[in-house]
C-alpha atoms as a PDB file:
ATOM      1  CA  UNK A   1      50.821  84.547 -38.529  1.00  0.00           C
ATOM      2  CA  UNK A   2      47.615  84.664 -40.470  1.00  0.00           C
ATOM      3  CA  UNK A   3      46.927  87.321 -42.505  1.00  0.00           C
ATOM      4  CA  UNK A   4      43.864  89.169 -42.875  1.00  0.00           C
ATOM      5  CA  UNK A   5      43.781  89.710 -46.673  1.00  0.00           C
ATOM      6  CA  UNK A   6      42.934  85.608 -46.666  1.00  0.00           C
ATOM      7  CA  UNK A   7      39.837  86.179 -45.399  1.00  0.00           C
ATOM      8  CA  UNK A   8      36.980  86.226 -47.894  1.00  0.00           C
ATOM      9  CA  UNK A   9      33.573  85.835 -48.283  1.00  0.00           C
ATOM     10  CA  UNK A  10      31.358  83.337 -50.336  1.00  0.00           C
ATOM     11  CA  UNK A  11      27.421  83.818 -50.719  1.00  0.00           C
ATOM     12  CA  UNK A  12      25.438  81.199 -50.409  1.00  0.00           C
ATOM     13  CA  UNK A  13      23.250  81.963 -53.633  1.00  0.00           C
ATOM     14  CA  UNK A  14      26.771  81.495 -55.310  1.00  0.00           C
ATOM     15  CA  UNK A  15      27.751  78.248 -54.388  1.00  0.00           C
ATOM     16  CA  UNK A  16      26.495  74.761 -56.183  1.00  0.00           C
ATOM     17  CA  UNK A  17      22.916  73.657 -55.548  1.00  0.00           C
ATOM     18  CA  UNK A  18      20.585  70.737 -55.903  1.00  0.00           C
ATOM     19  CA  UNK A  19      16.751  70.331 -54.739  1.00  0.00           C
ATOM     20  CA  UNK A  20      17.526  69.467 -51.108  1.00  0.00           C
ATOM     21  CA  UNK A  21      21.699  71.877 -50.463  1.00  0.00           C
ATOM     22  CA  UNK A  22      23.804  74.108 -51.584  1.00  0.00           C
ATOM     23  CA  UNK A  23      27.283  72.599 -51.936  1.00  0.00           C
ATOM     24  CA  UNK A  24      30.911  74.039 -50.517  1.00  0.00           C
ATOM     25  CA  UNK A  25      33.583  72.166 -52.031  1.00  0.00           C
ATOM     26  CA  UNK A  26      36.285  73.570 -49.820  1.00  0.00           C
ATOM     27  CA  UNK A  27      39.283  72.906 -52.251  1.00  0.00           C
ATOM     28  CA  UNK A  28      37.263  75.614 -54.767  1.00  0.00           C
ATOM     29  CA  UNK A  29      37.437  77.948 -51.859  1.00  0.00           C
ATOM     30  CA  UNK A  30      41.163  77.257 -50.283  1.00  0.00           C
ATOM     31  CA  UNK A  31      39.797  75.777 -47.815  1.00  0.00           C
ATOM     32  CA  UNK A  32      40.734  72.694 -45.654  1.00  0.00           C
ATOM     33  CA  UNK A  33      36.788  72.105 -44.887  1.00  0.00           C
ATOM     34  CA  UNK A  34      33.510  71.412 -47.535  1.00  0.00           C
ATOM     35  CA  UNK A  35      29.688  71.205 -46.497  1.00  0.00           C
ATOM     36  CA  UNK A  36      26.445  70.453 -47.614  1.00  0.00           C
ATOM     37  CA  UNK A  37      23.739  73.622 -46.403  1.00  0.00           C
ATOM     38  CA  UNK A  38      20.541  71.246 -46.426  1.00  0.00           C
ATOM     39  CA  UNK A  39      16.649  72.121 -46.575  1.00  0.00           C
ATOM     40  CA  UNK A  40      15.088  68.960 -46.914  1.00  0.00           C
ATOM     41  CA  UNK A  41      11.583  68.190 -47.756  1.00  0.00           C
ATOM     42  CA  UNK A  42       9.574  65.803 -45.707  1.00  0.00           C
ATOM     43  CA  UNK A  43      10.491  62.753 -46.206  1.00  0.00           C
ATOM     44  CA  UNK A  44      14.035  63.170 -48.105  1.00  0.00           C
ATOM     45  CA  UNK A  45      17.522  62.850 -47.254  1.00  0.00           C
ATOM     46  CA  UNK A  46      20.426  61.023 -48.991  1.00  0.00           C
ATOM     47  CA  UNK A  47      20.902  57.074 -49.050  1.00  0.00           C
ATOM     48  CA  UNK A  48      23.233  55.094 -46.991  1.00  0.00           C
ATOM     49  CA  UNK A  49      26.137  56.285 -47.349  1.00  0.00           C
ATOM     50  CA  UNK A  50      30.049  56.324 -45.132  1.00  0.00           C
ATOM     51  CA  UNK A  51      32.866  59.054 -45.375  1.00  0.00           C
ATOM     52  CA  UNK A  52      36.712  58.127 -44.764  1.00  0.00           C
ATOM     53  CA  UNK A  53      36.534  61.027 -42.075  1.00  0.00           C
ATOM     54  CA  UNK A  54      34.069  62.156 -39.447  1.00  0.00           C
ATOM     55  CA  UNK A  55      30.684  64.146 -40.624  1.00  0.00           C
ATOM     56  CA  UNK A  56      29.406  66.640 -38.171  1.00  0.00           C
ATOM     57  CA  UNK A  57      25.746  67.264 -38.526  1.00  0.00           C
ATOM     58  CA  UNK A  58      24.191  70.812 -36.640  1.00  0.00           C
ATOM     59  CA  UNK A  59      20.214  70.252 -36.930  1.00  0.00           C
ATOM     60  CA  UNK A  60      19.205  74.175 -37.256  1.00  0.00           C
ATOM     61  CA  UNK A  61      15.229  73.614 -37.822  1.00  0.00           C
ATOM     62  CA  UNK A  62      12.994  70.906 -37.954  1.00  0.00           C
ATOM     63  CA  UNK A  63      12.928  66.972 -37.011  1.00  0.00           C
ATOM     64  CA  UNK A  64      15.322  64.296 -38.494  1.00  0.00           C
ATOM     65  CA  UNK A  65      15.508  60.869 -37.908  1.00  0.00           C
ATOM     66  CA  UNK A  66      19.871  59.682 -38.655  1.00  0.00           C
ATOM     67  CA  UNK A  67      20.369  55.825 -38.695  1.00  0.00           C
ATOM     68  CA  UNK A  68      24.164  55.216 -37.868  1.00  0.00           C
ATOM     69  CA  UNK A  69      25.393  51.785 -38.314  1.00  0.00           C
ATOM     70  CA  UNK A  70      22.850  49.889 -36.299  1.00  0.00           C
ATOM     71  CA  UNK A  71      21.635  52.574 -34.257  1.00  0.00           C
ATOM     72  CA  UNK A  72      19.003  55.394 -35.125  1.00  0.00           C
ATOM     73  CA  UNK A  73      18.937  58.702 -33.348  1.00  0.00           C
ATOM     74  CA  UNK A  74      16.175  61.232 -33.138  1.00  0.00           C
ATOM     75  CA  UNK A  75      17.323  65.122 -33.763  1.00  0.00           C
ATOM     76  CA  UNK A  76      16.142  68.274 -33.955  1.00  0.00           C
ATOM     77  CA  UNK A  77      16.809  72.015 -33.472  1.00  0.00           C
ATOM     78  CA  UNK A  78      19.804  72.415 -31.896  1.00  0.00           C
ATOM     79  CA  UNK A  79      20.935  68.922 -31.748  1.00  0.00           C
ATOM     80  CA  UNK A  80      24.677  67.884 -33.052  1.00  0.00           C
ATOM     81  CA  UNK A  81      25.164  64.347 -34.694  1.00  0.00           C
ATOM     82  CA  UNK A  82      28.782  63.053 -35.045  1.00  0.00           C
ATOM     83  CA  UNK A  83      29.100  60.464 -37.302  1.00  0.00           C
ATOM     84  CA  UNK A  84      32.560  58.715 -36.732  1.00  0.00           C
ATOM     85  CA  UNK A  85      35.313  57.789 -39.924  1.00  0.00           C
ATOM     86  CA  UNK A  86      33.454  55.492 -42.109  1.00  0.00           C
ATOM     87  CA  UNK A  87      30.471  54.197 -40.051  1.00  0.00           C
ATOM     88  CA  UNK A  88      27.622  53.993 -42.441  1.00  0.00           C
ATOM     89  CA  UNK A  89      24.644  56.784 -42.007  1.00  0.00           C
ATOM     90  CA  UNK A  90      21.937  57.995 -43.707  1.00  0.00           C
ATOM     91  CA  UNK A  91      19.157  60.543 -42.505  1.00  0.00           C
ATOM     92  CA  UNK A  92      15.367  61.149 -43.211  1.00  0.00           C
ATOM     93  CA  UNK A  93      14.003  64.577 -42.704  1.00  0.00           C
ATOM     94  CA  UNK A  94      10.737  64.685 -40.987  1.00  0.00           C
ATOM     95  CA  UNK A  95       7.511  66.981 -40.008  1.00  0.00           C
ATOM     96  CA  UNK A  96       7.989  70.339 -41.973  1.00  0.00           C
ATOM     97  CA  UNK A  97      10.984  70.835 -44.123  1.00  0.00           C
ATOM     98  CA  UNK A  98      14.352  70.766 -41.818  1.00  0.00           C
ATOM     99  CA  UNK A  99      17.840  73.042 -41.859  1.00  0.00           C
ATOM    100  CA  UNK A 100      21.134  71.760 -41.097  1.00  0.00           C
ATOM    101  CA  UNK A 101      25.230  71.927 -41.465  1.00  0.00           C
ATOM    102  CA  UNK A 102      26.878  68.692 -42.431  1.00  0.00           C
ATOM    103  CA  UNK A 103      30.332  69.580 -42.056  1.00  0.00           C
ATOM    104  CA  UNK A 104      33.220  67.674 -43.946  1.00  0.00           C
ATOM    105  CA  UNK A 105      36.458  68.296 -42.377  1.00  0.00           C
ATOM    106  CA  UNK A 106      38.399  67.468 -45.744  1.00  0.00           C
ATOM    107  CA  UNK A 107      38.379  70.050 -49.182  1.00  0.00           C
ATOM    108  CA  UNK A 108      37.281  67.528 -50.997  1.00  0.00           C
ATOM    109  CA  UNK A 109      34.635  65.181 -49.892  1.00  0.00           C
ATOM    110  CA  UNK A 110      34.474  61.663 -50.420  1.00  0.00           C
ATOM    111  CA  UNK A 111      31.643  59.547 -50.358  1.00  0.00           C
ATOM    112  CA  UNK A 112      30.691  55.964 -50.863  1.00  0.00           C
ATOM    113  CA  UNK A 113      27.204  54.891 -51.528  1.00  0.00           C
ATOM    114  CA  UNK A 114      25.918  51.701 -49.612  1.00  0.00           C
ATOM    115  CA  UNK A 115      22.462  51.683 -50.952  1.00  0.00           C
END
C-alpha cells in the first residue's frame, strides 16, 4: 500500500532551468518519470532528436509545428503528440511564445541528437 508520507511537493522555480524549460530529472525526485516544462519563443525548439522510450507532448498554449520521422503535425492548445520509442522528432514553436509538458516516462532521460 502506498503511503502518504511519500508524497511531496517540488516548485517549479526550484527545479533546473534554461532559456526555453525548467527541467525534472525524476531520479533527483524518486521518481520513475522526468519532464521538460517548455515556454518557447517563436521560432525555437530543440534539434532532431529520438528517445529509447515514448515522449508524450501536452501543447498547453500556443501553435507548434512537431516533425516525426517523415511526417509533420500541426498542434496547439490542447493537442497531445505521442512520439513512439526512438522515432526521430523535433518541434518548432510558432505565433506567440507556446506552453507545453513533454513527459519522459523514465527518471533519467536519454537523448540522442540527430542534427
Amino acid at each position: 500500500m502506498n503511503d502518504d508520507r511519500d508524497a511531496r511537493m517540488i516548485r517549479v522555480e526550484d527545479l533546473p532551468a534554461g532559456e526555453n524549460a525548467e527541467t525534472f530529472n525524476g531520479h533527483e525526485h524518486r521518481a520513475s518519470v522526468s519532464m521538460f516544462l517548455s515556454h518557447n519563443r517563436p521560432g525555437t525548439g530543440p534539434d532532431l532528436h529520438r528517445h529509447p522510450y515514448e515522449e508524450i507532448f501536452i501543447v498547453q498554449e500556443g501553435d507548434v509545428l512537431f516533425t516525426v520521422g517523415e511526417r509533420t503535425i500541426e498542434a496547439g492548445a490542447g493537442d497531445i503528440i505521442l512520439v513512439p520509442a526512438n522515432a526521430p522528432h523535433k518541434f518548432l514553436s510558432r505565433g506567440e511564445r507556446h506552453r507545453q509538458v513533454s513527459i519522459h516516462p523514465a527518471a533519467r532521460m536519454e537523448t540522442e541528437w540527430l542534427e
